[in-house]
Protein backbone atom coordinates (compact mmCIF):
# COMPACT_ATOMS: atom_id res chain seq x y z
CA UNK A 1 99.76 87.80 94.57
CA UNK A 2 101.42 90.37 97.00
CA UNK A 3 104.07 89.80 99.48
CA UNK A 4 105.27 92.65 101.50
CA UNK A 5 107.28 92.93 104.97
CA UNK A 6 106.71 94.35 108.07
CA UNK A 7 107.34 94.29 111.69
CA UNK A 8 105.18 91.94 113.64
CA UNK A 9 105.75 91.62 117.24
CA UNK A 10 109.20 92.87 117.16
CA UNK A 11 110.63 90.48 114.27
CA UNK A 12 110.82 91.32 110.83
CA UNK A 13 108.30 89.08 109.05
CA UNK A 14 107.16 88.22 105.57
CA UNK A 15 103.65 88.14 104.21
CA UNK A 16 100.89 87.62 101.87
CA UNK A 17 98.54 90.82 101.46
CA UNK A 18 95.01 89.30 101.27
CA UNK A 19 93.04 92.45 101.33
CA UNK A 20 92.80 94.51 104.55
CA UNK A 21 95.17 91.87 106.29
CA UNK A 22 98.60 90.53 105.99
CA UNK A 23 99.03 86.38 106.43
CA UNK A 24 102.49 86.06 107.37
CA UNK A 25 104.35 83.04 105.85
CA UNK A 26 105.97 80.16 107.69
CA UNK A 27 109.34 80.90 107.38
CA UNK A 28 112.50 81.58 109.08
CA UNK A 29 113.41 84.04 106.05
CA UNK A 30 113.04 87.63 106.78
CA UNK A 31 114.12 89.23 103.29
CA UNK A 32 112.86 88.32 99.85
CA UNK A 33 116.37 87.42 98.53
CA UNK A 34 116.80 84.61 101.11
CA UNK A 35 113.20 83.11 100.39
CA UNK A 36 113.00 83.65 96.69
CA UNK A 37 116.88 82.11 96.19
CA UNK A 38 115.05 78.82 98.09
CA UNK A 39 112.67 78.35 95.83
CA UNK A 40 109.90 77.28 97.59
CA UNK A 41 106.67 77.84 96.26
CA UNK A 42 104.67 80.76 98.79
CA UNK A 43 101.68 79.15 98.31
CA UNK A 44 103.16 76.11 100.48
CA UNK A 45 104.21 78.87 103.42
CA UNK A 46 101.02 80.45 104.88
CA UNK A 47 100.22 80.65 108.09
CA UNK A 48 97.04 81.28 110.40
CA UNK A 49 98.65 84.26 111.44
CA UNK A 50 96.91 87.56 110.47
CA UNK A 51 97.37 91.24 110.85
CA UNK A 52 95.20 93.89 110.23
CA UNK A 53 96.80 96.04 107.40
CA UNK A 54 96.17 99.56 108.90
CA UNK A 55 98.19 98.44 112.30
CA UNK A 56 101.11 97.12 110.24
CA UNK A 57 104.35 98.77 109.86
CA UNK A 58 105.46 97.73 106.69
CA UNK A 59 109.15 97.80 105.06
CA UNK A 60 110.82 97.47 102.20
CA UNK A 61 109.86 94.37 100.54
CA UNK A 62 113.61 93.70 99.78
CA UNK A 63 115.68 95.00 102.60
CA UNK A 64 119.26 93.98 101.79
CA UNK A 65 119.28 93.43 97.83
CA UNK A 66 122.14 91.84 96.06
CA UNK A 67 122.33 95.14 94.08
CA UNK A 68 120.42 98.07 93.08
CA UNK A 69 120.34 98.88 89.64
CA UNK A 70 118.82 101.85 87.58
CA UNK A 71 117.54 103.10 84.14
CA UNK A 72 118.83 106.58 83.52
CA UNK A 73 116.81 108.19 80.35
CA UNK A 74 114.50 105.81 79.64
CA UNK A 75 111.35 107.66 79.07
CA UNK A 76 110.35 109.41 75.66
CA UNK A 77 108.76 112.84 77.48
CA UNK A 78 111.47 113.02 79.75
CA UNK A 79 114.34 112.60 77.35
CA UNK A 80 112.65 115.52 75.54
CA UNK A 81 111.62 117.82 78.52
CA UNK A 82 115.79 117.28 79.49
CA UNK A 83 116.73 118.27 75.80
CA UNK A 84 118.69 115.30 75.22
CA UNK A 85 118.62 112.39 72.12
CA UNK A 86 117.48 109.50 72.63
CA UNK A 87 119.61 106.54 73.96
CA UNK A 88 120.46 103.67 71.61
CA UNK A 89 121.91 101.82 74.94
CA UNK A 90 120.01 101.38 77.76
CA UNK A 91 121.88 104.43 80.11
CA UNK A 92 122.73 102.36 83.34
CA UNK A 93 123.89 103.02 87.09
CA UNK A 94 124.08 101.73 90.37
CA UNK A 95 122.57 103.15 93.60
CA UNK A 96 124.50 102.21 96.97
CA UNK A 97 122.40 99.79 98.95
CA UNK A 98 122.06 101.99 102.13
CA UNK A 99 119.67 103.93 100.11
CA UNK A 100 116.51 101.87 100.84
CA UNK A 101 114.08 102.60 103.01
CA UNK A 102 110.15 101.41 103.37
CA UNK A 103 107.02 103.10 103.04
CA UNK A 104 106.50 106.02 105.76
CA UNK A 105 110.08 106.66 106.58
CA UNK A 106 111.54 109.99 105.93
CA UNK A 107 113.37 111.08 103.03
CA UNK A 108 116.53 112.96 104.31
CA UNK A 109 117.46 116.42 102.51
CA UNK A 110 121.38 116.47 103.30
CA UNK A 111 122.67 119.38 104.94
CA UNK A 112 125.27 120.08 102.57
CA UNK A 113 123.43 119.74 99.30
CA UNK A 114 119.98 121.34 100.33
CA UNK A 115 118.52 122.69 97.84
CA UNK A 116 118.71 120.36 94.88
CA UNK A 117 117.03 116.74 95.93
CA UNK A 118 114.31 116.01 93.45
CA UNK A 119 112.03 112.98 93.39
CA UNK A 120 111.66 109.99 90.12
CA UNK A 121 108.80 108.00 90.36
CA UNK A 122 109.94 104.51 88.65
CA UNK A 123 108.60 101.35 88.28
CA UNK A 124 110.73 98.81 89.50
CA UNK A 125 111.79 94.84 89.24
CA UNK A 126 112.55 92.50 91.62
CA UNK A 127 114.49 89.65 90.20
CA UNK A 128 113.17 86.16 91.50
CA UNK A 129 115.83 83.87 90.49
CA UNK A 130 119.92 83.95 89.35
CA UNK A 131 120.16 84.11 85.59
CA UNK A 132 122.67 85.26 83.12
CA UNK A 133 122.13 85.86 79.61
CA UNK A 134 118.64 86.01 79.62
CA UNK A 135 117.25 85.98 75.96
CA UNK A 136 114.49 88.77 76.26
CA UNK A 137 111.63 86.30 75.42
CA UNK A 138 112.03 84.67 78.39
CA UNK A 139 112.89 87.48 80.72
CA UNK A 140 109.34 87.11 82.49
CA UNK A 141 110.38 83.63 83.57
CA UNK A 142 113.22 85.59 85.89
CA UNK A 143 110.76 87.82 87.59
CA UNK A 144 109.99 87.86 91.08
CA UNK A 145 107.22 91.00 90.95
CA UNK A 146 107.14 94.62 90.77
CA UNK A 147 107.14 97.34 93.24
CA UNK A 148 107.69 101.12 93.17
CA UNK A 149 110.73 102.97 93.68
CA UNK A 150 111.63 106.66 94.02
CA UNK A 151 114.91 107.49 92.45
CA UNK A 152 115.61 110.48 94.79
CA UNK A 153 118.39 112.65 93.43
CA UNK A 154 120.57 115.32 94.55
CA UNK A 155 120.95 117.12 90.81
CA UNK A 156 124.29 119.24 91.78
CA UNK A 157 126.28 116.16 92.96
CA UNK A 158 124.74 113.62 90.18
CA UNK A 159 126.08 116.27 87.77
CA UNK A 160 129.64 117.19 89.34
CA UNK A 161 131.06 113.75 88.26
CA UNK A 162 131.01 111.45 85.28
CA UNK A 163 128.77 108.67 87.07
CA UNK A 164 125.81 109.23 89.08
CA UNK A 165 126.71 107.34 91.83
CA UNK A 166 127.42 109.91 94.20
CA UNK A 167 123.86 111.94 93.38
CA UNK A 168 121.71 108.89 93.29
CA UNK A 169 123.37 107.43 96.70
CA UNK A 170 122.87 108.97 99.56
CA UNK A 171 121.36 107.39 102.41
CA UNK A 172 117.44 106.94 102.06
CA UNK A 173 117.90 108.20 98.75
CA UNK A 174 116.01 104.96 97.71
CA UNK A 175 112.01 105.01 98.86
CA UNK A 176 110.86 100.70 97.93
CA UNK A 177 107.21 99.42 98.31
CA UNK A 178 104.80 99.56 99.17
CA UNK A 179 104.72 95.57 98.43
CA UNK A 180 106.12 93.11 95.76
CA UNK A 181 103.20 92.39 93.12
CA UNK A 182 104.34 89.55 91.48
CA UNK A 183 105.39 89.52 88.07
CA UNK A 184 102.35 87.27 86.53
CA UNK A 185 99.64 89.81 88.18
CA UNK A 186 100.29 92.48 85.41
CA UNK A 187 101.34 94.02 82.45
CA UNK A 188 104.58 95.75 83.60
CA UNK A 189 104.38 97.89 79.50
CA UNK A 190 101.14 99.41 80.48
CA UNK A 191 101.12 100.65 84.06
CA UNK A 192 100.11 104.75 84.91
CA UNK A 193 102.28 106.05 86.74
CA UNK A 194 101.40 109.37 88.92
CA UNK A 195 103.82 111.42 91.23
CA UNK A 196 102.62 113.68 93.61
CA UNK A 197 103.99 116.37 95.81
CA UNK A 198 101.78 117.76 98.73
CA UNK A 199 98.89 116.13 96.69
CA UNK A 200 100.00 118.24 93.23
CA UNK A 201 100.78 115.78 90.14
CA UNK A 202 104.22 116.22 89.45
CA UNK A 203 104.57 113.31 86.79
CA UNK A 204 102.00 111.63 85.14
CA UNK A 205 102.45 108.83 82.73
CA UNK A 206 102.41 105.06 81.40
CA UNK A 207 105.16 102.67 81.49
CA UNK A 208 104.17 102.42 77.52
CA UNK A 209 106.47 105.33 76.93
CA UNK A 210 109.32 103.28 77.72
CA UNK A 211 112.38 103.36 75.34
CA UNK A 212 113.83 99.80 76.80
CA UNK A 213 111.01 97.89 78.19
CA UNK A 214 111.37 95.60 81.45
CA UNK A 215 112.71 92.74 79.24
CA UNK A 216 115.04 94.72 77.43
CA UNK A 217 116.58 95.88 80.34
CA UNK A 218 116.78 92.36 81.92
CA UNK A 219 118.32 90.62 78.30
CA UNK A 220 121.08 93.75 78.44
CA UNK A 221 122.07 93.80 81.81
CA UNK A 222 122.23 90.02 81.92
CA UNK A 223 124.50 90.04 78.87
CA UNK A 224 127.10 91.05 80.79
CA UNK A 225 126.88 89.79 84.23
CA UNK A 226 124.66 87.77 86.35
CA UNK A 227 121.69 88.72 88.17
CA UNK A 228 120.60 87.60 91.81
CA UNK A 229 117.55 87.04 93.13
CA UNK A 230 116.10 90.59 95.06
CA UNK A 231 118.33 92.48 92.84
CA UNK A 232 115.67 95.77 92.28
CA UNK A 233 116.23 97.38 88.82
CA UNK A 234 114.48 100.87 89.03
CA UNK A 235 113.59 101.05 85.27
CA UNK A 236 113.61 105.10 84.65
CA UNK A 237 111.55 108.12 85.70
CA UNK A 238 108.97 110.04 83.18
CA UNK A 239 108.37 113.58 82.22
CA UNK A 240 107.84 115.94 85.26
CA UNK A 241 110.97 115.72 87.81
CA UNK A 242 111.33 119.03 89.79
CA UNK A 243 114.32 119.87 87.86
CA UNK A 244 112.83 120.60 84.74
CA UNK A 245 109.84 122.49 86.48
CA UNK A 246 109.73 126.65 85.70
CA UNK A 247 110.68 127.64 87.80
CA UNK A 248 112.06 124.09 89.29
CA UNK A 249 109.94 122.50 92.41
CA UNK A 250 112.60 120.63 94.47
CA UNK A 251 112.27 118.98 97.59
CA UNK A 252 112.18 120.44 101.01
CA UNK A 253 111.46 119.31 104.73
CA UNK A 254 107.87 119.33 105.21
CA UNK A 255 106.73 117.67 101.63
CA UNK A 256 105.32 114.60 101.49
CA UNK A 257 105.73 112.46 98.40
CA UNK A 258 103.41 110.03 97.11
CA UNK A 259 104.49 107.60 93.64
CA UNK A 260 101.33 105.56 92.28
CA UNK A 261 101.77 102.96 89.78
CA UNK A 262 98.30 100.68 88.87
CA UNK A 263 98.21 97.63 89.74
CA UNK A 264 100.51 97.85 92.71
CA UNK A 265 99.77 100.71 94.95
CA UNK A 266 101.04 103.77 96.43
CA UNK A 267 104.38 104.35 98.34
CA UNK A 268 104.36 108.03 100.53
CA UNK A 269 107.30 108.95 102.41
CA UNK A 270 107.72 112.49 104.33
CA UNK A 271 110.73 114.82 103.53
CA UNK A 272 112.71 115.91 106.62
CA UNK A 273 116.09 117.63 107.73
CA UNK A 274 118.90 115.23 107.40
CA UNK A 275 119.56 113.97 110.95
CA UNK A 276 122.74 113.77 112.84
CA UNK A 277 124.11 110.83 110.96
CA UNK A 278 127.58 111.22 111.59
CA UNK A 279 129.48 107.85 112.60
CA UNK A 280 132.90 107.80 113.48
């Protein structure tokens, strides 16, 4: 099953994806965290109401999470391409929430870090219910779905301080969708995973080179706190980021980049100037 969101006829609307259409759902809920903390089953939500795919605007499929978690080093290729050993802990940070943005919207290139915004293709979770302590054998059951993130980073400013906060923040620094695929459609250990930038493969690999799989990652961040439904994990980029390119390929107004992970789809989003933002 696939549930995305999108604009339909000026309201923000949830939906099933039933091919080439989207069957919006009967409810008053117009984020996934609301409607997945209530617990009702989708199934009992659908409506007649159908839109053709092509015409929709989609957005995120979580547009206010709870939190917004991340995987740092988590891939086997790109711990090695970076030259670094491999974690024994699960490396873990946050990215602010004003980060997300949907499918189609435009990846800002700050004017005062310019030349040093990379993309991460990364699978990502969706948590469907609150949990704590999660043993990892039963960290399916706390699932919502899957989508695809890009963990857009600004390399000079992740580096300049001890967290990563600041380089893995900045305002729609955090590309979601296209959709939520939910978590009993696939096999979240065995998904390819292509980047692309102006159509050239930047990354291409499988979430089987994972060093903490999606459970592990569930069973350690639960240990410690609890998790609520729509919080999005972004489970860790493979080989390939511009960075480590010779000579490096980093972003720049006018690219277009394009994350594919089987199973759930592709998200695109164009790069542009940073707009004037400023709010005071």
């Amino acid at each position: 099953m696939i549930i995305a969101r999108h604009l339909h006829e000026g309201s923000v609307r949830i939906a099933l994806v039933d091919g080439d259409e989207l069957v919006n759902l009967k409810t008053d809920h117009d984020d996934l965290p609301e409607l997945l903390a209530s617990e009702v089953p989708v199934e009992e939500l659908v409506s007649e109401q159908r839109t053709a795919l092509s015409q929709a605007r989609l957005l995120p499929p979580v547009g206010a999470p709870p939190a917004i978690l991340a995987v740092g080093l988590n891939y086997r290729a790109h711990v090695e391409e970076g030259g670094r050993d491999v974690p024994t802990t699960p490396v873990i940070f946050t990215k602010h929430h004003n980060c997300i943005i949907g499918p189609g919207e435009g990846i800002h290139i700050p004017q005062v870090a310019s030349e040093m915004v990379d993309y991460e293709g990364e699978l990502a979770i969706i948590i469907g219910r609150r949990c704590r302590h999660v043993p990892k054998d039963r960290a399916h059951e706390v699932i919502a779905g899957y989508s695809i993130m890009n963990d857009v980073s600004v390399r000079d400013w992740q580096r300049a301080s001890p967290t990563m906060l600041m380089g893995k923040s900045w305002d729609t620094h955090g590309p979601l969708g296209p959709w939520m695929v939910t978590g009993s459609s696939l096999d979240p250990h065995n998904l390819q995973l292509t980047t692309r930038v102006n159509g050239e493969i930047r990354q291409d690999s499988n979430t089987d080179d994972l060093i903490f799989d999606c459970f592990d990652i569930i069973h350690h961040l639960s240990t410690a706190f609890t998790l609520e439904p729509g919080t999005v994990i972004a489970t860790g980029t493979p080989a390939g980021v511009g960075l480590y390119w010779d000579p490096p390929k980093m972003l720049a107004p006018g690219d277009e980049v394009s994350i594919t992970i089987d199973g759930i789809g592709t998200l695109t989003n164009p790069v542009v100037s940073e707009p004037n933002t400023q709010l005071v």
